[in-house]
Protein backbone atom coordinates (compact mmCIF):
# COMPACT_ATOMS: atom_id res chain seq x y z
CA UNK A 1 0.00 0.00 0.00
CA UNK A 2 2.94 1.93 0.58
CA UNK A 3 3.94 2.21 -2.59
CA UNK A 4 0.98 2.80 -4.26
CA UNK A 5 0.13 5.71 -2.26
CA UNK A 6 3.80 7.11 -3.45
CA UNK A 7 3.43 6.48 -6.35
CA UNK A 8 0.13 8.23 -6.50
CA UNK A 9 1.73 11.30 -5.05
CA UNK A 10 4.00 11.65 -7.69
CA UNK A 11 0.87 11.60 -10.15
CA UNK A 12 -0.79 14.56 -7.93
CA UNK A 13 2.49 17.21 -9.26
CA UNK A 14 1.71 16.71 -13.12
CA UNK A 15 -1.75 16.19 -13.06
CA UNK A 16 -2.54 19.30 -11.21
CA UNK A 17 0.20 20.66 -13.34
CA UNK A 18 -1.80 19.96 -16.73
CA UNK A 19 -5.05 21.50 -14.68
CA UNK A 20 -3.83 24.71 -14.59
CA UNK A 21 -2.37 24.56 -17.95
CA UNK A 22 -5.34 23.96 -19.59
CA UNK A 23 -7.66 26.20 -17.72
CA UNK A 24 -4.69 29.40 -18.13
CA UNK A 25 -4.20 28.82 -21.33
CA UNK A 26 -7.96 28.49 -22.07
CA UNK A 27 -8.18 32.26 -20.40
CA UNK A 28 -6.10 33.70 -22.73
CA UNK A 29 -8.28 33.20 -25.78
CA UNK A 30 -11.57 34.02 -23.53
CA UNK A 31 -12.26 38.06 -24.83
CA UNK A 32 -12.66 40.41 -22.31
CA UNK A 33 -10.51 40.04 -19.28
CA UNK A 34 -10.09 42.28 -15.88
CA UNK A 35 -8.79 45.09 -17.77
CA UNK A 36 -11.67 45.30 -19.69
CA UNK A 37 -14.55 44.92 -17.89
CA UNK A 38 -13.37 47.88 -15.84
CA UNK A 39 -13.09 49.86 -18.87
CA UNK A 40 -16.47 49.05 -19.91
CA UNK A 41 -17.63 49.61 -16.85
CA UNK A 42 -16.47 52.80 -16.19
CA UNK A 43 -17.03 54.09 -19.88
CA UNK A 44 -20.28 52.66 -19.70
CA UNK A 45 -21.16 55.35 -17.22
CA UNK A 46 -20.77 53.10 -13.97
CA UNK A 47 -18.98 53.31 -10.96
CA UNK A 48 -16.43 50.70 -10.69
CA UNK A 49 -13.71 52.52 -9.01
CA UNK A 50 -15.49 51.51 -5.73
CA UNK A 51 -14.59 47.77 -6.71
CA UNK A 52 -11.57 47.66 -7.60
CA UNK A 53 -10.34 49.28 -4.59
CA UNK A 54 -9.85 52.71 -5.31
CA UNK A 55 -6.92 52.34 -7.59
CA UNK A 56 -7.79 55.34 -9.56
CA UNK A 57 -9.82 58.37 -9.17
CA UNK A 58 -13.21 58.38 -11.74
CA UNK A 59 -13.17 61.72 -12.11
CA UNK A 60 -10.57 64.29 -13.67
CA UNK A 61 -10.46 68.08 -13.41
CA UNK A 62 -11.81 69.85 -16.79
CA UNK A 63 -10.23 73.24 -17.97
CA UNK A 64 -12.41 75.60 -16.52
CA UNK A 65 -11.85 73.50 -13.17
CA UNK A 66 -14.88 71.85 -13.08
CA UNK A 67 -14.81 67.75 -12.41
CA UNK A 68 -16.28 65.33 -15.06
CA UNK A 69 -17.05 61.06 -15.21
CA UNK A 70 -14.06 60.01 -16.82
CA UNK A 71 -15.77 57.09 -19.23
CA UNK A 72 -17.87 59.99 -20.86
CA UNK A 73 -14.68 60.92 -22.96
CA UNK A 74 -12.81 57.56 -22.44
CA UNK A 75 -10.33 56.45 -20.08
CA UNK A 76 -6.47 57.86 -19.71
CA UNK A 77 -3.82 55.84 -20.71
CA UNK A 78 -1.66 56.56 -17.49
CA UNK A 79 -4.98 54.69 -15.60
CA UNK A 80 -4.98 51.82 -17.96
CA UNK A 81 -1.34 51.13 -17.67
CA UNK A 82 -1.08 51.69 -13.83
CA UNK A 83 -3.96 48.59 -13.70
CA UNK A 84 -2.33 46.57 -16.26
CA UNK A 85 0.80 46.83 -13.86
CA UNK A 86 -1.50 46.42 -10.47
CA UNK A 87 -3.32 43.33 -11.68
CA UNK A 88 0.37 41.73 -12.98
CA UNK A 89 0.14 42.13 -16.79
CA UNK A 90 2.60 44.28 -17.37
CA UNK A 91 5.43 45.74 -15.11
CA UNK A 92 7.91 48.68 -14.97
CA UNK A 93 11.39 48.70 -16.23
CA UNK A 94 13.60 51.79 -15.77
CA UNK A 95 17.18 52.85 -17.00
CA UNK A 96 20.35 51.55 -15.26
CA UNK A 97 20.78 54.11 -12.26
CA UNK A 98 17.36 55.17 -11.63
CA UNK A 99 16.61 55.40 -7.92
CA UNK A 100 13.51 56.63 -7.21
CA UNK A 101 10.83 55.16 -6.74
CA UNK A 102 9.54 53.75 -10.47
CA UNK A 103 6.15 55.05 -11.57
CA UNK A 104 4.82 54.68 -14.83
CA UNK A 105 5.61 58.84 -15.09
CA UNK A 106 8.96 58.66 -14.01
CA UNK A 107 11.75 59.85 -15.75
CA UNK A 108 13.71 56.99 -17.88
CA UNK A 109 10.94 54.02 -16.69
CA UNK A 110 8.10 52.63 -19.27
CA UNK A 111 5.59 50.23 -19.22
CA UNK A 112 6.62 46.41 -20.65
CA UNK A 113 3.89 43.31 -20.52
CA UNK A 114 5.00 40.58 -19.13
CA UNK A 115 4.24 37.17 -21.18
CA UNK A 116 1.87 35.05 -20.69
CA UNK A 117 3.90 32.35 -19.66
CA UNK A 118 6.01 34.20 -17.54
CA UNK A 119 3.21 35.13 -15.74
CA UNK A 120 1.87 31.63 -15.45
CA UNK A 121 5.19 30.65 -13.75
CA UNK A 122 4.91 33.57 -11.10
CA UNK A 123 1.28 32.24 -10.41
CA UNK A 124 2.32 28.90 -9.78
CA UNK A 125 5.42 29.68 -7.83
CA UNK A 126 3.15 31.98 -5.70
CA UNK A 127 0.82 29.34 -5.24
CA UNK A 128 3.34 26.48 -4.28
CA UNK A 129 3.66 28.46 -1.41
CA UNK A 130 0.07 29.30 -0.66
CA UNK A 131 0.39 32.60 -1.55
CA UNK A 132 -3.10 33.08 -3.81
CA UNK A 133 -3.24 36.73 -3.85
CA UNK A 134 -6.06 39.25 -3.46
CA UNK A 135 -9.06 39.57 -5.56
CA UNK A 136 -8.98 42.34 -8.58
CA UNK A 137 -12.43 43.70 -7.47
CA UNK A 138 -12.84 43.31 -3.85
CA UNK A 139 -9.64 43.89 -2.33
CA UNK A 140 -9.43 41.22 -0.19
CA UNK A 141 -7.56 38.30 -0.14
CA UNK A 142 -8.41 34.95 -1.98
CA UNK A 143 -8.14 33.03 1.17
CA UNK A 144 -10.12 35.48 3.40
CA UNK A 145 -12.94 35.42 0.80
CA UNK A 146 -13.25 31.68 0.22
CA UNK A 147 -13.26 31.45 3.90
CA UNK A 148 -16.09 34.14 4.19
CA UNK A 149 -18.13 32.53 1.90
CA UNK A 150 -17.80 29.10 3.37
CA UNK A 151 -20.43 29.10 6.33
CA UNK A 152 -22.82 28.83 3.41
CA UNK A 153 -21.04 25.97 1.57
CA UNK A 154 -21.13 24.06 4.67
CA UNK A 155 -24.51 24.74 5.96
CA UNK A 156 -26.02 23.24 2.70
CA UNK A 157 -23.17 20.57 1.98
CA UNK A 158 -23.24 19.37 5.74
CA UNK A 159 -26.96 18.80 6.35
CA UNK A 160 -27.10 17.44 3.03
CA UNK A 161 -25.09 14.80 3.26
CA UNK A 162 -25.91 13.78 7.31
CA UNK A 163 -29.96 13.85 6.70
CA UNK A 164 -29.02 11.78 3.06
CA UNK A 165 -27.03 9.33 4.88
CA UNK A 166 -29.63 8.48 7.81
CA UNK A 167 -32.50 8.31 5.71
CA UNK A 168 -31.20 7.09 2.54
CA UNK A 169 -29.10 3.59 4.27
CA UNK A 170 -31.67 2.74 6.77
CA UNK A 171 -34.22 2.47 3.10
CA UNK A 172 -32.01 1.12 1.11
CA UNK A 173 -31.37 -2.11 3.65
CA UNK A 174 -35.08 -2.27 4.34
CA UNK A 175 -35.81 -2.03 0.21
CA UNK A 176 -33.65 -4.84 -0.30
CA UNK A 177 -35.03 -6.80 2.57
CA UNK A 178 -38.08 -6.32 0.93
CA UNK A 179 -37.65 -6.25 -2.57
CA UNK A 180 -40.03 -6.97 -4.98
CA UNK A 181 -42.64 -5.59 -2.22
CA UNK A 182 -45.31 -3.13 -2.42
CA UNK A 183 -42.82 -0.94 0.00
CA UNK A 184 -39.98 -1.66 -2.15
CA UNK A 185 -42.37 -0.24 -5.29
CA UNK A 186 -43.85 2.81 -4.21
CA UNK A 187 -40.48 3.89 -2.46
CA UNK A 188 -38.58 3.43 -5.62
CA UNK A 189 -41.64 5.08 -7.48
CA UNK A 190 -40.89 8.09 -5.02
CA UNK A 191 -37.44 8.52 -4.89
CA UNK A 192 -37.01 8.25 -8.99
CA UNK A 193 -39.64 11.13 -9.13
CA UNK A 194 -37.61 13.08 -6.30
CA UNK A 195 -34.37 12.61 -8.46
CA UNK A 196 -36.04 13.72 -11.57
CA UNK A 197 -37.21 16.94 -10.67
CA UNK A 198 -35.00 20.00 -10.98
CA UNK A 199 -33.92 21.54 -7.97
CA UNK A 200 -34.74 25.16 -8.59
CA UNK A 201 -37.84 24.17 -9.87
CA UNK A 202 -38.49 22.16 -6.70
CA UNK A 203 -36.83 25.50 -4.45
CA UNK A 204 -39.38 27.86 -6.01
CA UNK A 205 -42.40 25.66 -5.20
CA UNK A 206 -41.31 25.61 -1.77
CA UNK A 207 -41.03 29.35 -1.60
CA UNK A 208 -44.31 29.84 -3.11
CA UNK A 209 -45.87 27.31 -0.50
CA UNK A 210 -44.26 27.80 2.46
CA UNK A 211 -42.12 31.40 2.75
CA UNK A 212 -44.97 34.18 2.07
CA UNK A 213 -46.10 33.33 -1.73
CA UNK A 214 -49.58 31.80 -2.54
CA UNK A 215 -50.03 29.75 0.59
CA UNK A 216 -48.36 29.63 3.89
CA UNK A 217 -45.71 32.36 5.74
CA UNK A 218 -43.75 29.41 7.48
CA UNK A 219 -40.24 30.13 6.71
CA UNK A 220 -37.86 33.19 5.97
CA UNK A 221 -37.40 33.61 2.15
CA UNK A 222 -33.42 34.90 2.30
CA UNK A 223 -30.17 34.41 4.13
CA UNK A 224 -29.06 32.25 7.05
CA UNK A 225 -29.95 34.30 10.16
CA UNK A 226 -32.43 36.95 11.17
CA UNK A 227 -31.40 40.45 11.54
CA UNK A 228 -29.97 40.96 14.95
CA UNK A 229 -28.60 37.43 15.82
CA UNK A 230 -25.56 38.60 17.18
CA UNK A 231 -27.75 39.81 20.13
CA UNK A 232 -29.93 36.73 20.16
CA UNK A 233 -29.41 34.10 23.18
CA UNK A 234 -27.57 31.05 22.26
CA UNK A 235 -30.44 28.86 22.26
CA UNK A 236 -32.12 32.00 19.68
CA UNK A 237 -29.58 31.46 17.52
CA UNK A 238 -29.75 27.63 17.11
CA UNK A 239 -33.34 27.69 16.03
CA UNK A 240 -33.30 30.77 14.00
CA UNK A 241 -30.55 29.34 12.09
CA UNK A 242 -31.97 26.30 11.99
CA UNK A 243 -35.60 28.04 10.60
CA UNK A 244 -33.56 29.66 7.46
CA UNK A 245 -32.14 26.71 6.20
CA UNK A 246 -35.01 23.95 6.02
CA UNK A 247 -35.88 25.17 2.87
CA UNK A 248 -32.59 25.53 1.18
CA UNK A 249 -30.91 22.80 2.51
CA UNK A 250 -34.78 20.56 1.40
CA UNK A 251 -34.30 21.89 -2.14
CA UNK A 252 -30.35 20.53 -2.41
CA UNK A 253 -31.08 17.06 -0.34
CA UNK A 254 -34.20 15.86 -2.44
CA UNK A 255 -32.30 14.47 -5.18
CA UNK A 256 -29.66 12.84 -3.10
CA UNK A 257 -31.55 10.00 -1.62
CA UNK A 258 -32.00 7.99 -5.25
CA UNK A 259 -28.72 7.49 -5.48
CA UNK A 260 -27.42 6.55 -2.43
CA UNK A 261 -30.66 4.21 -1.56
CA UNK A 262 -30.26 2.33 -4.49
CA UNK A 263 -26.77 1.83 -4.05
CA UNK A 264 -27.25 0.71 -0.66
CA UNK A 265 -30.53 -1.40 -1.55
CA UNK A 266 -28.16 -3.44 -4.87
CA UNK A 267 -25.22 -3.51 -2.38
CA UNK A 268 -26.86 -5.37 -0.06
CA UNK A 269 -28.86 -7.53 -2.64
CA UNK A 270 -25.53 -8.83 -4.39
CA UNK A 271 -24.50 -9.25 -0.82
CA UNK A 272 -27.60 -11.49 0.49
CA UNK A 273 -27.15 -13.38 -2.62
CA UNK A 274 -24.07 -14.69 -1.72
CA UNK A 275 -23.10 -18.77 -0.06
CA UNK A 276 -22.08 -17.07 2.84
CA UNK A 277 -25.48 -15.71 4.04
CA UNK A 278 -27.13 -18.92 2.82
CA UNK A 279 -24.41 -20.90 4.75
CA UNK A 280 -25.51 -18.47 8.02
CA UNK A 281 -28.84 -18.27 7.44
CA UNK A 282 -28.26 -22.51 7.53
CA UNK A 283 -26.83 -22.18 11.12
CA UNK A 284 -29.82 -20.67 12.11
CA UNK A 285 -28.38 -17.55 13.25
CA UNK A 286 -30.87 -14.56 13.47
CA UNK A 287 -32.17 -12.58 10.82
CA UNK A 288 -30.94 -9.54 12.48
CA UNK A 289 -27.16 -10.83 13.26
CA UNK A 290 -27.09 -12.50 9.28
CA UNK A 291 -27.92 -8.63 7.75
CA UNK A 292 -26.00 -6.60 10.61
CA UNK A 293 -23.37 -8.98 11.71
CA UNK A 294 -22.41 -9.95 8.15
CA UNK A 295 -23.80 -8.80 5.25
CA UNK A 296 -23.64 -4.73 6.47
CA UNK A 297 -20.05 -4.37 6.19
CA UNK A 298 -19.31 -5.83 3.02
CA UNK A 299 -22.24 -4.10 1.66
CA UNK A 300 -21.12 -0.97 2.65
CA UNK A 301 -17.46 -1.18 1.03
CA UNK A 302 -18.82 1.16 -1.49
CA UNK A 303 -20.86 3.70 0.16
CA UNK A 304 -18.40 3.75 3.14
CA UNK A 305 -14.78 4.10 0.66
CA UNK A 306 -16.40 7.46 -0.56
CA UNK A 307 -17.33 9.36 2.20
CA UNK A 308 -13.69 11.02 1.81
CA UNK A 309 -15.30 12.52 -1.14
CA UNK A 310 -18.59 13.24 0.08
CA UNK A 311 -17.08 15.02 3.08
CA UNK A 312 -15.23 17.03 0.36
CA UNK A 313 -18.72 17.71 -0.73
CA UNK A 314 -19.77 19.00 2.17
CA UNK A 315 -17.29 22.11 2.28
CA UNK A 316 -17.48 22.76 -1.49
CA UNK A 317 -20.61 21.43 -2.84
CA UNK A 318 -22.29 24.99 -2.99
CA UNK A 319 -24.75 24.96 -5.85
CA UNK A 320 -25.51 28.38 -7.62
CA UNK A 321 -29.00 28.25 -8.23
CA UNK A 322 -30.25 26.98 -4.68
CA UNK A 323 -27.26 30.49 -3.37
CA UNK A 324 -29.41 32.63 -5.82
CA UNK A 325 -33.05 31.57 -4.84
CA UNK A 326 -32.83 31.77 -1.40
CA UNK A 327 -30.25 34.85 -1.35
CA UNK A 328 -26.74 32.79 -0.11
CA UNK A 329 -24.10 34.39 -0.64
CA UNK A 330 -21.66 31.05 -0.36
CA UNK A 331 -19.04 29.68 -2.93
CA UNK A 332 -21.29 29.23 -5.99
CA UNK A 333 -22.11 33.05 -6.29
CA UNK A 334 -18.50 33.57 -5.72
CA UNK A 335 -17.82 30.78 -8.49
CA UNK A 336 -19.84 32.90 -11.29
CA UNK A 337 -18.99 36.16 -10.27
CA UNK A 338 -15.63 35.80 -10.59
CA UNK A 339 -15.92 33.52 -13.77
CA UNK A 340 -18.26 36.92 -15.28
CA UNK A 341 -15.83 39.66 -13.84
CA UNK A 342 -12.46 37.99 -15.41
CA UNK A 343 -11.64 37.76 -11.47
CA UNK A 344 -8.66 35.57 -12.42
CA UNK A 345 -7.02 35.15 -8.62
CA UNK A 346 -9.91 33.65 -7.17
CA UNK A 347 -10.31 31.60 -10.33
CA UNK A 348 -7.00 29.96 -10.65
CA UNK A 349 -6.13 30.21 -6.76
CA UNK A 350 -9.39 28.38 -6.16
CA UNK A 351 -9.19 25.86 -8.98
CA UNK A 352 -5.43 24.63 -7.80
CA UNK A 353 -6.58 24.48 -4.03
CA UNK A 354 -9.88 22.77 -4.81
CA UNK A 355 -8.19 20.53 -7.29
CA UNK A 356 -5.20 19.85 -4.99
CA UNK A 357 -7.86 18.65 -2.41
CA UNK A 358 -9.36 16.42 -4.81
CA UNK A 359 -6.70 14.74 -6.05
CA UNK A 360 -5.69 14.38 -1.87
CA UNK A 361 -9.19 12.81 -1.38
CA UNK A 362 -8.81 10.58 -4.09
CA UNK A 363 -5.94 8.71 -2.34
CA UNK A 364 -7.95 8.51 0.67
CA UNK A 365 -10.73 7.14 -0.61
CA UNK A 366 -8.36 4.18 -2.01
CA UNK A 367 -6.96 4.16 1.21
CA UNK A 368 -10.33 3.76 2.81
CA UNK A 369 -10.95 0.73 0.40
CA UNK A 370 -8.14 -1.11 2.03
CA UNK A 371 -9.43 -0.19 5.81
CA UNK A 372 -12.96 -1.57 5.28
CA UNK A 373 -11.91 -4.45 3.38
CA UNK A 374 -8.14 -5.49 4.14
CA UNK A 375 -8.63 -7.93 0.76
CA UNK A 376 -7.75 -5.50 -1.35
CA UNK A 377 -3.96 -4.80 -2.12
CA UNK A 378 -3.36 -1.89 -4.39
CA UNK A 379 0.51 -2.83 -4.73
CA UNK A 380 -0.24 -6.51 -6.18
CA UNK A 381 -2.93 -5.12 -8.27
CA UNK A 382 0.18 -2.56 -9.47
C-alpha cells in the first residue's frame, strides 16, 4: 500500500500541473478580461472605481476647473497602464541608475507586458507556497474570501449529506429486505420522481408554499440568520438558524436519496445473494445478526470508501442556483462572479486548491478501500 500511495503522489504534481495549464491557457483566448470589464464599466457610465479598490480616481479636473465622469470621454492611458501593472500584466522597467521610486511617469521608466507564460510561472510559484493573492475587485484576499463565503457551503453541503445518509441507508437495507414488495415499489416510485425533478424548480415551489407566496408564511425567504442574531441568546440562535435553512438545505437534499438508496438497496442484494449468508442463514443464526453482523459491512465497502469525497462535498458542494433563490451568498455566487468579472485570482487560486484537495481525497478514498476491506492490495494489483 505503501507504494501505491507514493506512487500516487508523484501523479498529484503533473496532473494538477496539466489543470492549470489547460484552464490558463484556455483564459487567454476568452475576450474580455479584468482590464476590460473595468473599462467598460467605467465608460459605460458606472462606478467601478469603488470595486476595484480605489486604484484610480473616476473623475478628472476639466479646464475651466470643473470635475467630469471620466468614461464619458474615455479612459487615460496613465490609468490603464497603472492597472495593467496592479493586476500583474505588465510591469515597470527603468534605465540603469534610476533610484527613485519607479512610476509609470517617471523619468527613464516605461511600461513592458509581461508574457503570458512568464506570468503563469509567477502564479504557480506563488501558489506552491500558498500565496493566492487578493481579488482584482474586492480587495481582499483569496483566502479570506473563500473562507467568508464558506459558512454557506457548509450549511447546505453538511446537512445534506448527514440527513441523506440516515434516511437514505436505513431504506435502502429495508428495500432490499423487501424487494419486490409493495414498500420496495412505491419507495422506488418516489425517490425516482424526487431525483427527476429539478432543484430550482423544486426551491421555487417551496417558496411559493411555504415562505410568504400563494399559501403559507412558514419560513424566511433569504439568508441564514435573522437580523440581529448577534444579540440573540444562544439557544435564539440555534433555532433561528436552523428556521432559514429547512428550505434551502430541502431543495439541495431531495435528489440525493435515489442514489445513495439504491446503491445501498443493490449492495446489499448482491451481498444477500451470496453462499455465505445462505451458509448463516443454515446455522440458524438470526435474521438480524445475518444482515447486521455480516452482510452490512461488506455491503457498505462502497458507500463507506467514498465518504472522503462526500465530506469534500460537504465544504465545497455549494450549488448556484439553490445560493441565488434563497439569497446565499456562499461559494457558488462567488464561483460565477468571478468567472463573469475575469476575477482571475480567485479563479485559478481556487481551482489549484480545490483541485489539490481532490486529487488528496482521491488517495484517501483508495486508502479507505483497504481499511474496510483489508482484501484488497493496491501494490499486487500494481
Amino acid at each position: 500500500m505503501g507504494a501505491y500511495i507514493f506512487r500516487r503522489l508523484l501523479l498529484v504534481i503533473p496532473t494538477l500541473f496539466g489543470v492549470m495549464v489547460i484552464n490558463f491557457a484556455l483564459t487567454q483566448f476568452v475576450p474580455g478580461g479584468p482590464i476590460d470589464q473595468i473599462q467598460a464599466r467605467l465608460e459605460g457610465g458606472g462606478d467601478a472605481i469603488e470595486a476595484i479598490g480605489g486604484t484610480a480616481d473616476a473623475t478628472i479636473e476639466e479646464s475651466d476647473g470643473e470635475s467630469g465622469y471620466v468614461g464619458a470621454r474615455g479612459l487615460p492611458p496613465e490609468f490603464l497602464a497603472k492597472l495593467e501593472v496592479q493586476f500583474g500584466f505588465a510591469r515597470i522597467v527603468c534605465a540603469d541608475g534610476y533610484t527613485g521610486e519607479p512610476t509609470i511617469k517617471s523619468p527613464d521608466c516605461k511600461k513592458e507586458a509581461i508574457p503570458a507564460m512568464e506570468r503563469f510561472f509567477i502564479m504557480m510559484g506563488n501558489y506552491l507556497t500558498f500565496d493566492f493573492g487578493e481579488s482584482y475587485f474586492r480587495s481582499i484576499s483569496v483566502v479570506d474570501l473563500i473562507l467568508e463565503k464558506m459558512p454557506v457551503s457548509i450549511t447546505l453541503g453538511l446537512w445534506s449529506t448527514v440527513i441523506a445518509y440516515l434516511v437514505s441507508i436505513p431504506l435502502g437495507i429495508r428495500k432490499a429486505v423487501q424487494d419486490g414488495s409493495k414498500f420496495d415499489t412505491w419507495t422506488s416510485g418516489f425517490i425516482i420522481a424526487a431525483y427527476a425533478i429539478p432543484g430550482f424548480l423544486f426551491a421555487i415551489l417551496l417558496m411559493v408554499v411555504f415562505a410568504g407566496g400563494s399559501f403559507f408564511q412558514w419560513f424566511p425567504l433569504r439568508g441564514l440568520t435573522s437580523e440581529g442574531w448577534e444579540d440573540f441568546s444562544l439557544f435564539h440562535k440555534v433555532t433561528d438558524y436552523l428556521w432559514h435553512i429547512v428550505l434551502p438545505v430541502t431543495a439541495q437534499l431531495i435528489a440525493s436519496f435515489a442514489t445513495l438508496t439504491l446503491l445501498t438497496k443493490n449492495s446489499f442484494l448482491d451481498e444477500i445473494k451470496k453462499q455465505y449468508v445462505m451458509t448463516a442463514r443454515a446455522k440458524g443464526l438470526p435474521e438480524s445478526r445475518v444482515l447486521y453482523g455480516h452482510v452490512f459491512r461488506n455491503a457498505m465497502l462502497i458507500v463507506i470508501a467514498g465518504f472522503p469525497g462526500l465530506f469534500l462535498g460537504v465544504f465545497f458542494g455549494s450549488s448556484l442556483i439553490i445560493e441565488m433563490i434563497f439569497s446565499l451568498d456562499g461559494l457558488g455566487q462567488l464561483a460565477y462572479r468571478s468567472a463573469v468579472e475575469r476575477d482571475y485570482p480567485i479563479i485559478f487560486g481556487t481551482l489549484f486548491a480545490f483541485g489539490l484537495i481532490g486529487l488528496i481525497v482521491g488517495i484517501l478514498s483508495d486508502m479507505m478501500y483497504v481499511l474496510v476491506d483489508p482484501r484488497i492490495d493496491f501494490d499486487r494489483r500494481g
